[in-house]
Protein backbone atom coordinates (compact mmCIF):
# COMPACT_ATOMS: atom_id res chain seq x y z
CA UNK A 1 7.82 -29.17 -6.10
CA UNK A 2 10.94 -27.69 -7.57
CA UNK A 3 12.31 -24.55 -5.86
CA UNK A 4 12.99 -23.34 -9.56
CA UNK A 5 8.79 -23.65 -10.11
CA UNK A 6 8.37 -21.47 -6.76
CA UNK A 7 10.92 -19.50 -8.42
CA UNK A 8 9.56 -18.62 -11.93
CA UNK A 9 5.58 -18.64 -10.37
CA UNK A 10 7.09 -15.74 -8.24
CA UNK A 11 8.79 -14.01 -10.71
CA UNK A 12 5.94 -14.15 -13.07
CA UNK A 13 3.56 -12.79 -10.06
CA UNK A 14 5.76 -10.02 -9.76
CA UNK A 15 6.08 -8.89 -12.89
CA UNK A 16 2.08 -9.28 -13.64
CA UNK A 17 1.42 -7.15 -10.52
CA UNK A 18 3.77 -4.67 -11.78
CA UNK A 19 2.44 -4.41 -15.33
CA UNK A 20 -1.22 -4.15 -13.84
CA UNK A 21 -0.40 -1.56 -11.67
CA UNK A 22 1.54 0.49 -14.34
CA UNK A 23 -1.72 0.21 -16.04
CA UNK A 24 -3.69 1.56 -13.19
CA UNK A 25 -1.22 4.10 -12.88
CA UNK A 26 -0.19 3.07 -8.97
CA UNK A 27 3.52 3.33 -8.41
CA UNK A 28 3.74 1.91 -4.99
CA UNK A 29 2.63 -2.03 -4.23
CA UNK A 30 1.60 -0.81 -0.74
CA UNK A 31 -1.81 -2.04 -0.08
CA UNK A 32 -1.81 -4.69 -3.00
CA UNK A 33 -0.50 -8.26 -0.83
CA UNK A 34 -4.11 -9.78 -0.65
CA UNK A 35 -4.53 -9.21 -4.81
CA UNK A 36 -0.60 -10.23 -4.96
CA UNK A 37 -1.32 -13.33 -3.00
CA UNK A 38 -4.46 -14.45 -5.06
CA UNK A 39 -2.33 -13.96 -8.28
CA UNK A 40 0.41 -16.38 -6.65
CA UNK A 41 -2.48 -18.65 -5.74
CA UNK A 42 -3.99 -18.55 -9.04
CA UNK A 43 -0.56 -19.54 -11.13
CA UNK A 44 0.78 -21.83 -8.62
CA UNK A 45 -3.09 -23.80 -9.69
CA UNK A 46 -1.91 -23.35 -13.28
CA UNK A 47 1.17 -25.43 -12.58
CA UNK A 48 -0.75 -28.03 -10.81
CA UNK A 49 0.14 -27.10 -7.71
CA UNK A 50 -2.11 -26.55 -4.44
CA UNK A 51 -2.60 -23.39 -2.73
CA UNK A 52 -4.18 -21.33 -0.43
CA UNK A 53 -4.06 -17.84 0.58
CA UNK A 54 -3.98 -17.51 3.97
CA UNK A 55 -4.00 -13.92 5.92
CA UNK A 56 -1.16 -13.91 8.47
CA UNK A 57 -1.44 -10.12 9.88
CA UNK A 58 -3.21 -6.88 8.49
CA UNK A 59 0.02 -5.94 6.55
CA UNK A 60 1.07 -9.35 5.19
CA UNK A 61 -0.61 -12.11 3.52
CA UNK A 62 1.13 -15.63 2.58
CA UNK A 63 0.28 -18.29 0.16
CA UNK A 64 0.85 -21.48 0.91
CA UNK A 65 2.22 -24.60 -1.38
């Protein structure tokens, strides 16, 4: 796995989050890691990669590679 796919999967993430909330009209990302992590998750599958969303504490979640 190339640190340049980690790269763009991120990048993509963020900007879809963005864009959705925009949409929803929600200016802050507070609240919005589990549905950010699942969207990581979910294009990091699309690349042929495997991941899992794992909680770490109430206020952070991380995806693993």
């Amino acid at each position: 796995m190339s640190p340049e796919l980690v790269s763009d999967i991120a990048r993509v993430a963020h900007e879809k989050l963005l864009s959705i909330l925009t949409e929803c009209g929600i200016e802050k990302t507070a609240g919005t890691c589990l549905f950010a992590s699942y969207l990581v998750c979910y294009l990091a599958k699309t690349k042929g990669l495997d991941a899992v969303v794992r909680g770490v504490t109430v206020q952070m979640m991380a995806v693993y590679l």
